[in-house]
PDB file of N, CA and C in Angstrom:
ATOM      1  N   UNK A   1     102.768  89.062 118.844  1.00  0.00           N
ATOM      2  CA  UNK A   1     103.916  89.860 118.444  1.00  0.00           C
ATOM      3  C   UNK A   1     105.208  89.050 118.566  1.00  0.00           C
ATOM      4  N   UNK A   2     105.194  87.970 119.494  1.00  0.00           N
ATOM      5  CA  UNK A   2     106.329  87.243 119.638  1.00  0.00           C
ATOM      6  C   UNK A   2     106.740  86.393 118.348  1.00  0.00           C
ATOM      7  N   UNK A   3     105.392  85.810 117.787  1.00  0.00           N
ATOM      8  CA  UNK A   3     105.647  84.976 116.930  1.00  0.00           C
ATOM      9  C   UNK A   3     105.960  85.752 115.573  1.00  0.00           C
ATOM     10  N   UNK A   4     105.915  86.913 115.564  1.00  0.00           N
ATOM     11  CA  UNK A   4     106.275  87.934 114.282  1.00  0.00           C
ATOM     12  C   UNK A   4     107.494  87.618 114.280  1.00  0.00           C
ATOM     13  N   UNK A   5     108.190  88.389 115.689  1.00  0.00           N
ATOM     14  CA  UNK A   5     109.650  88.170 116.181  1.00  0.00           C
ATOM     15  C   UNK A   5     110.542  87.049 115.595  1.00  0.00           C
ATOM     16  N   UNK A   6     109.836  85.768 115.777  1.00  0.00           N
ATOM     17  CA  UNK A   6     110.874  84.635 116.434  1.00  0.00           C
ATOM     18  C   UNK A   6     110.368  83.782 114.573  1.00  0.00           C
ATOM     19  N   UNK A   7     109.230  84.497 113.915  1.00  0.00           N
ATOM     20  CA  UNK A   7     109.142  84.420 112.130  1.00  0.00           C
ATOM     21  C   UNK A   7     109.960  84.732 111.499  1.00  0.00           C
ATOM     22  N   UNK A   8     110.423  86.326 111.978  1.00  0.00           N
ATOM     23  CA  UNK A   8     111.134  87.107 111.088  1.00  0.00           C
ATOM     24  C   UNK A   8     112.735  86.294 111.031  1.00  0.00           C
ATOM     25  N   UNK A   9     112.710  86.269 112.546  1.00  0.00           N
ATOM     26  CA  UNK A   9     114.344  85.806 112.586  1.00  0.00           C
ATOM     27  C   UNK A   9     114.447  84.886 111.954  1.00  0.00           C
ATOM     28  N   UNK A  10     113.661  83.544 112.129  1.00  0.00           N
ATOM     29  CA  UNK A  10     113.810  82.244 111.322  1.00  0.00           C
ATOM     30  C   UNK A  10     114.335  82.638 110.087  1.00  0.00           C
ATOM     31  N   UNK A  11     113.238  83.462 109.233  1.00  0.00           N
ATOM     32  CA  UNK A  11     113.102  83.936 107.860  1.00  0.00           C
ATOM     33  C   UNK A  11     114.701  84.353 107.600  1.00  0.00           C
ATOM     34  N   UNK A  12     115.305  85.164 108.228  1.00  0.00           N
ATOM     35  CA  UNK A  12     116.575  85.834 108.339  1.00  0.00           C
ATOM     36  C   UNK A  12     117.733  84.741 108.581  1.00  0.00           C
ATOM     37  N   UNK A  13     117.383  83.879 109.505  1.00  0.00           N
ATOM     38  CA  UNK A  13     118.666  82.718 109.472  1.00  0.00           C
ATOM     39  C   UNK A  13     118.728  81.787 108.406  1.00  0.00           C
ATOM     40  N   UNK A  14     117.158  81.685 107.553  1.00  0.00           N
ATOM     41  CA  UNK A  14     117.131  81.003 106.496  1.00  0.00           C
ATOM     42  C   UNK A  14     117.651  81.722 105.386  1.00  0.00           C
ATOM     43  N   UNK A  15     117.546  82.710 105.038  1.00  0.00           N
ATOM     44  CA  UNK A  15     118.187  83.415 104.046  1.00  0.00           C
ATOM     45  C   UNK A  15     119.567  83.762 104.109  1.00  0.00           C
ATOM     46  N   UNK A  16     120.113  84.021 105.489  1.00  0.00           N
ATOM     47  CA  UNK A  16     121.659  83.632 105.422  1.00  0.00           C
ATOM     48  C   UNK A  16     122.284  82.882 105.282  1.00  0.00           C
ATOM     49  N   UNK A  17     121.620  81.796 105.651  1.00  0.00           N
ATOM     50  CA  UNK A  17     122.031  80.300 105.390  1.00  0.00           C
ATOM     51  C   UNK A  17     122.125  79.756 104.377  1.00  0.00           C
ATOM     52  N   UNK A  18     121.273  80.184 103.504  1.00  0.00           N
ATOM     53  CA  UNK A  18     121.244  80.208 101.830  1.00  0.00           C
ATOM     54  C   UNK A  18     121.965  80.871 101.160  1.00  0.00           C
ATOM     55  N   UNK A  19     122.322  81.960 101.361  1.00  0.00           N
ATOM     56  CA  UNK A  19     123.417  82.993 101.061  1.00  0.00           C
ATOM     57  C   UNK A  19     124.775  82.514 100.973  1.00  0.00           C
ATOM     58  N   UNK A  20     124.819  82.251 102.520  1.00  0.00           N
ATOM     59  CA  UNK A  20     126.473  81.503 102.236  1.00  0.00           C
ATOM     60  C   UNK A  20     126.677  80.084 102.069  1.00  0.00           C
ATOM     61  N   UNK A  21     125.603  79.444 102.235  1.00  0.00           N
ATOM     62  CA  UNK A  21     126.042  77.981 101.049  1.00  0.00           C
ATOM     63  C   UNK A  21     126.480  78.746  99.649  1.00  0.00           C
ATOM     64  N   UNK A  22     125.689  79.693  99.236  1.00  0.00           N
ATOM     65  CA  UNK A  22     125.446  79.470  97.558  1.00  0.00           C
ATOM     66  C   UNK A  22     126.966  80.822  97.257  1.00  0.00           C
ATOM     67  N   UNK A  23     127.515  81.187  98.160  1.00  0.00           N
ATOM     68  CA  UNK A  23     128.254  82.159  98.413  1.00  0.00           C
ATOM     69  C   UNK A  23     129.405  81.491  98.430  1.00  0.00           C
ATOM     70  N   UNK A  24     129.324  80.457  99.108  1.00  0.00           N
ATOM     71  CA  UNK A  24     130.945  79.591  98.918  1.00  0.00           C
ATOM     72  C   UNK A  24     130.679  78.908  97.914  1.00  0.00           C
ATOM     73  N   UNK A  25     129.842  77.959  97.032  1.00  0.00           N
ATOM     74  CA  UNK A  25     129.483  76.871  95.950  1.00  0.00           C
ATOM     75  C   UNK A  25     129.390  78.023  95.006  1.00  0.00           C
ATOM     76  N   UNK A  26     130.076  79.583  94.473  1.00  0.00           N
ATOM     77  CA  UNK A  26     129.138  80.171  94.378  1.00  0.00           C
ATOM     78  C   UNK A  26     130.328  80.538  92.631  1.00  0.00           C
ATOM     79  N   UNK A  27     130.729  79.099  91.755  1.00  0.00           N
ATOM     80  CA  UNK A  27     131.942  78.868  90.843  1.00  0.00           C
ATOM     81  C   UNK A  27     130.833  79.537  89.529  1.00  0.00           C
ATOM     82  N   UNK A  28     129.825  78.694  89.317  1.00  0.00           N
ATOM     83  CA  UNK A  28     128.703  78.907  88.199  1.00  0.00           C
ATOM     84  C   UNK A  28     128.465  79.578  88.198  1.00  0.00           C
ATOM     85  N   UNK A  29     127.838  80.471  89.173  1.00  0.00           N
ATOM     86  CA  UNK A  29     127.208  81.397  88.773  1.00  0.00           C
ATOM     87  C   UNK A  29     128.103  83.241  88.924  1.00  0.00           C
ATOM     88  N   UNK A  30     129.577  82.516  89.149  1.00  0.00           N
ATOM     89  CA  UNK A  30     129.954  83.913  88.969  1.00  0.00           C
ATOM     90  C   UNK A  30     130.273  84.097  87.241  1.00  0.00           C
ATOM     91  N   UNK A  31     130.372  82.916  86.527  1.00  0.00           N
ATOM     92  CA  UNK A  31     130.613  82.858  84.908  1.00  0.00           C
ATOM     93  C   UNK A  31     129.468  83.258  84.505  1.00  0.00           C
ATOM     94  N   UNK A  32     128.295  82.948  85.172  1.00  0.00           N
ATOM     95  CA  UNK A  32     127.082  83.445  84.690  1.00  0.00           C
ATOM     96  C   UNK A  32     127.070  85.245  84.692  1.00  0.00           C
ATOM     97  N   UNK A  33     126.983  85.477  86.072  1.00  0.00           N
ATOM     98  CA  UNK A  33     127.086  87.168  86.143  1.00  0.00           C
ATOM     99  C   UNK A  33     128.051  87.506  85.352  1.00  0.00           C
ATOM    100  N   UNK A  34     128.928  86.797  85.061  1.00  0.00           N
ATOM    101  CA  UNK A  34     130.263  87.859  83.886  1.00  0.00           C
ATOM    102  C   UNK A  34     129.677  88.053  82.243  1.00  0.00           C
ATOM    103  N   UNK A  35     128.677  87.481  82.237  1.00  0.00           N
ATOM    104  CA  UNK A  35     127.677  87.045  81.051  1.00  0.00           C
ATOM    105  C   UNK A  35     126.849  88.125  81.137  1.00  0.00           C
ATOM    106  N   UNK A  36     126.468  88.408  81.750  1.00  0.00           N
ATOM    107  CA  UNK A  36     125.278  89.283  81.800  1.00  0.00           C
ATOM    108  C   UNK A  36     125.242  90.843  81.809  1.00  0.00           C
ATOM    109  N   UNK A  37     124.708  90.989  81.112  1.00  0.00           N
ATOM    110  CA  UNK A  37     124.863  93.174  80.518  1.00  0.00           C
ATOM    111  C   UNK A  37     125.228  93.634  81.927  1.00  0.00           C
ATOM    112  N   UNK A  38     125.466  94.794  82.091  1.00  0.00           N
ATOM    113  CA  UNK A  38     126.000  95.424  83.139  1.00  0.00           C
ATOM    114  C   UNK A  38     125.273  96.019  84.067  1.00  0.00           C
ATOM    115  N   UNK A  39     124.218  96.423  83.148  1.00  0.00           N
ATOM    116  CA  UNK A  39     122.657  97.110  83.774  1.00  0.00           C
ATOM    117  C   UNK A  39     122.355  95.898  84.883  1.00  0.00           C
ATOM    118  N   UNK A  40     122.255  94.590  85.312  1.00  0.00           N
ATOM    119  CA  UNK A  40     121.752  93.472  86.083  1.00  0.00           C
ATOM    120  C   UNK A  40     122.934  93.197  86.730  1.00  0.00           C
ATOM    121  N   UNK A  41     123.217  93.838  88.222  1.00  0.00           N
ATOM    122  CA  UNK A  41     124.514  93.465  88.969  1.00  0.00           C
ATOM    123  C   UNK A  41     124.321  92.501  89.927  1.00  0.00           C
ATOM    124  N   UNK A  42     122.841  92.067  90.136  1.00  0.00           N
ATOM    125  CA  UNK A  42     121.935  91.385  91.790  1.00  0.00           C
ATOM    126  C   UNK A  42     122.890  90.065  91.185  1.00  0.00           C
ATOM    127  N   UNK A  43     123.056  88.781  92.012  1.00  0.00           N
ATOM    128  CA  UNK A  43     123.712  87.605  91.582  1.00  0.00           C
ATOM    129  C   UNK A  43     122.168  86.781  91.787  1.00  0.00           C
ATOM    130  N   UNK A  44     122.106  85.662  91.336  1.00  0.00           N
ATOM    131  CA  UNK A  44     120.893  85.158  91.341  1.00  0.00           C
ATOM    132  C   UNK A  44     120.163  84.920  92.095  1.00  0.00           C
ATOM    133  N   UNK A  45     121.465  84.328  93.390  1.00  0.00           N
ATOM    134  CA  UNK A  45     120.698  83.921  94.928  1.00  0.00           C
ATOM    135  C   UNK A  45     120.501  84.328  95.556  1.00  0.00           C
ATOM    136  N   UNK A  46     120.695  86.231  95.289  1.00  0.00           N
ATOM    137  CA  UNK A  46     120.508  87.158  96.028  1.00  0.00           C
ATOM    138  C   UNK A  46     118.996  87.236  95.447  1.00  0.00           C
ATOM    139  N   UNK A  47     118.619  87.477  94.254  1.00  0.00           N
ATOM    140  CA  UNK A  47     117.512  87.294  93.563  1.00  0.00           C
ATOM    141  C   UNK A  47     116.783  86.450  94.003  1.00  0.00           C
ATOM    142  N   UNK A  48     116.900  85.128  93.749  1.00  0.00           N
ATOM    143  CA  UNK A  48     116.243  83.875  94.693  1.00  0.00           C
ATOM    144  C   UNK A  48     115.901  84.440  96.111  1.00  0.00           C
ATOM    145  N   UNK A  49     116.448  84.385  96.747  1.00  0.00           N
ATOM    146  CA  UNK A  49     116.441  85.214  98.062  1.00  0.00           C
ATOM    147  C   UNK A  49     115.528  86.364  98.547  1.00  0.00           C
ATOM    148  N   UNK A  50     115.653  87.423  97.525  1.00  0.00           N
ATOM    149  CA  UNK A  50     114.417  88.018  97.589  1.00  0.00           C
ATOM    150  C   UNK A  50     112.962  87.810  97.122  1.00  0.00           C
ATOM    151  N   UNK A  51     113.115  87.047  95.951  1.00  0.00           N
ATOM    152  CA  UNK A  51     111.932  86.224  95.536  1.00  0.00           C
ATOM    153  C   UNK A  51     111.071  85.763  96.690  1.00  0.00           C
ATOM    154  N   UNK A  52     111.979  84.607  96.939  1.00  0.00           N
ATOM    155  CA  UNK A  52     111.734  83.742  98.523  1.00  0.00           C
ATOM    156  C   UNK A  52     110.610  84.713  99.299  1.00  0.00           C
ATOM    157  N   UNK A  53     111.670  85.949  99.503  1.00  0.00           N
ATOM    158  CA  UNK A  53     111.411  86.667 100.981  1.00  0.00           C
ATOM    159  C   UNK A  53     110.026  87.680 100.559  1.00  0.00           C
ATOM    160  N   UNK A  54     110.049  87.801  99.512  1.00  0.00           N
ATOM    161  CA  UNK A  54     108.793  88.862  98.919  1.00  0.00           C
ATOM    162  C   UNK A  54     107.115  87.590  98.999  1.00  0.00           C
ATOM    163  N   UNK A  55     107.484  86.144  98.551  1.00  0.00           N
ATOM    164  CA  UNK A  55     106.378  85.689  98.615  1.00  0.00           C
ATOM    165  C   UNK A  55     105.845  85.277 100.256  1.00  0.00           C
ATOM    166  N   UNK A  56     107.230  85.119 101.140  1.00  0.00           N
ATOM    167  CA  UNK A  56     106.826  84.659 102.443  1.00  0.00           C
ATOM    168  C   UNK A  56     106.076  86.280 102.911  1.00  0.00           C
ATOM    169  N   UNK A  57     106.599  87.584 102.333  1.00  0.00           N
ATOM    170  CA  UNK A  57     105.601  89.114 103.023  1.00  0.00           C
ATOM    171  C   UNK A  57     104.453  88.871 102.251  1.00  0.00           C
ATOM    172  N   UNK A  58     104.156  88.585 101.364  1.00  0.00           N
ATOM    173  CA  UNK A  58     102.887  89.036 100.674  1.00  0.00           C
ATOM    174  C   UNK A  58     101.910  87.454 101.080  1.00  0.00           C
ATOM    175  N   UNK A  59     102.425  86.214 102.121  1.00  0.00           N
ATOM    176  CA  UNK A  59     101.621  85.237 102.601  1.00  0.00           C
ATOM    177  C   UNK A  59     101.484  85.653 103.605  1.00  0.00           C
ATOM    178  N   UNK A  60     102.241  86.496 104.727  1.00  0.00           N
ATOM    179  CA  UNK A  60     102.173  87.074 105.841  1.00  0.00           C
ATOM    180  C   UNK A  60     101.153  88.219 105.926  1.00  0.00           C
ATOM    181  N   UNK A  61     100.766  88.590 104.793  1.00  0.00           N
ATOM    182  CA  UNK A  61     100.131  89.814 104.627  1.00  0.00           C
ATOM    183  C   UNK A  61      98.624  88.954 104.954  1.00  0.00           C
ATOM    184  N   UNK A  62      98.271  88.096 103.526  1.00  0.00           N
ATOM    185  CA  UNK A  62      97.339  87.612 103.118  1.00  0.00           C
ATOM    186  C   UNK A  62      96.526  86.705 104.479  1.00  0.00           C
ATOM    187  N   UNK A  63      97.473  86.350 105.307  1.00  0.00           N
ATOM    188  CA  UNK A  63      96.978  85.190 106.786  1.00  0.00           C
ATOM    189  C   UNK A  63      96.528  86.536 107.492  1.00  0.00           C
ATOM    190  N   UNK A  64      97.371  87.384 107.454  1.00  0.00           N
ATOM    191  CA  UNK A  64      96.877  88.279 108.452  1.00  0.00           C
ATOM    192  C   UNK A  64      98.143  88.191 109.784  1.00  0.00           C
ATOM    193  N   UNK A  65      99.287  87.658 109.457  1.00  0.00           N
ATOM    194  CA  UNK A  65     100.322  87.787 110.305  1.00  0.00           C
ATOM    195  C   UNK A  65     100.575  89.003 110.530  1.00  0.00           C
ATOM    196  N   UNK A  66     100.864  89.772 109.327  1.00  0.00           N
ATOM    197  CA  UNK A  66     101.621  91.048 109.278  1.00  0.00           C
ATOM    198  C   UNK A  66     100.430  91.905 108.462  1.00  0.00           C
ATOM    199  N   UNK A  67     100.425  93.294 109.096  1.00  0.00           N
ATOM    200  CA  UNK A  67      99.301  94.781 108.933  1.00  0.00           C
ATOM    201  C   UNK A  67      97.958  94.332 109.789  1.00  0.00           C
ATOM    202  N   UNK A  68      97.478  94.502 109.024  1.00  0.00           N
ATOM    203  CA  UNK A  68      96.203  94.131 109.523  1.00  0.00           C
ATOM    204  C   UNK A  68      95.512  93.777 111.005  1.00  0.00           C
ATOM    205  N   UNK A  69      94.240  94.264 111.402  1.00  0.00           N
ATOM    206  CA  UNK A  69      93.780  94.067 113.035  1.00  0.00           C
ATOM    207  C   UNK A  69      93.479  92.941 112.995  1.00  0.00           C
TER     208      UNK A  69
END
Protein backbone atom coordinates (compact mmCIF):
# COMPACT_ATOMS: atom_id res chain seq x y z
CA UNK A 1 0.00 0.00 0.00
CA UNK A 2 2.97 2.22 0.56
CA UNK A 3 4.25 1.84 -2.78
CA UNK A 4 0.64 2.81 -4.28
CA UNK A 5 1.18 5.94 -2.04
CA UNK A 6 4.67 7.08 -2.79
CA UNK A 7 3.45 5.87 -7.10
CA UNK A 8 0.67 8.01 -7.02
CA UNK A 9 2.53 11.00 -5.67
CA UNK A 10 5.49 10.58 -8.04
CA UNK A 11 2.77 10.30 -10.85
CA UNK A 12 1.28 13.72 -9.42
CA UNK A 13 4.69 15.62 -9.11
CA UNK A 14 5.32 14.43 -12.62
CA UNK A 15 2.32 15.80 -14.06
CA UNK A 16 2.71 19.09 -12.31
CA UNK A 17 5.88 19.42 -13.35
CA UNK A 18 4.82 19.06 -16.82
CA UNK A 19 2.04 21.34 -16.43
CA UNK A 20 3.97 24.22 -15.46
CA UNK A 21 6.92 23.89 -17.74
CA UNK A 22 4.39 23.73 -20.63
CA UNK A 23 2.24 26.45 -18.67
CA UNK A 24 4.97 29.03 -18.71
CA UNK A 25 6.55 27.90 -22.52
CA UNK A 26 2.91 27.78 -23.00
CA UNK A 27 3.18 30.97 -26.44
CA UNK A 28 2.17 28.06 -29.27
CA UNK A 29 -0.09 26.54 -28.11
CA UNK A 30 -2.28 29.27 -26.83
CA UNK A 31 -2.52 30.40 -30.92
CA UNK A 32 -3.31 26.92 -31.33
CA UNK A 33 -6.39 26.80 -28.78
CA UNK A 34 -7.60 30.23 -30.35
CA UNK A 35 -7.83 27.99 -33.56
CA UNK A 36 -9.84 25.54 -32.41
CA UNK A 37 -13.95 25.33 -32.43
CA UNK A 38 -15.22 26.17 -29.13
CA UNK A 39 -16.78 22.80 -28.36
CA UNK A 40 -12.65 21.58 -27.43
CA UNK A 41 -11.61 23.98 -24.41
CA UNK A 42 -8.88 21.07 -22.69
CA UNK A 43 -5.28 22.81 -23.88
CA UNK A 44 -3.16 20.01 -25.19
CA UNK A 45 -0.88 19.38 -22.22
CA UNK A 46 -3.62 19.10 -20.18
CA UNK A 47 -4.66 16.41 -22.79
CA UNK A 48 -1.13 14.98 -22.94
CA UNK A 49 -1.34 14.79 -19.32
CA UNK A 50 -4.24 12.87 -19.10
CA UNK A 51 -3.30 10.63 -21.87
CA UNK A 52 -0.03 10.05 -19.86
CA UNK A 53 -2.05 9.47 -16.66
CA UNK A 54 -4.90 7.14 -18.19
CA UNK A 55 -2.10 4.74 -19.74
CA UNK A 56 0.09 4.72 -16.41
CA UNK A 57 -4.02 3.49 -14.59
CA UNK A 58 -4.81 1.07 -17.13
CA UNK A 59 -0.66 -0.46 -16.64
CA UNK A 60 -1.37 -0.27 -12.95
CA UNK A 61 -4.45 -2.12 -13.45
CA UNK A 62 -2.96 -4.74 -15.87
CA UNK A 63 0.46 -5.56 -13.22
CA UNK A 64 -1.96 -5.82 -10.68
CA UNK A 65 -0.74 -2.63 -8.72
CA UNK A 66 -4.10 -1.18 -8.52
CA UNK A 67 -7.86 -3.40 -7.92
CA UNK A 68 -7.21 -6.55 -7.90
CA UNK A 69 -6.17 -9.37 -4.88
Amino acid sequence: MARLVIFAFALLAVALGAFAVASIAGGPARARAAARPKEDRMPDTLRTVAYVALLLLMLGIVTGWLGGA
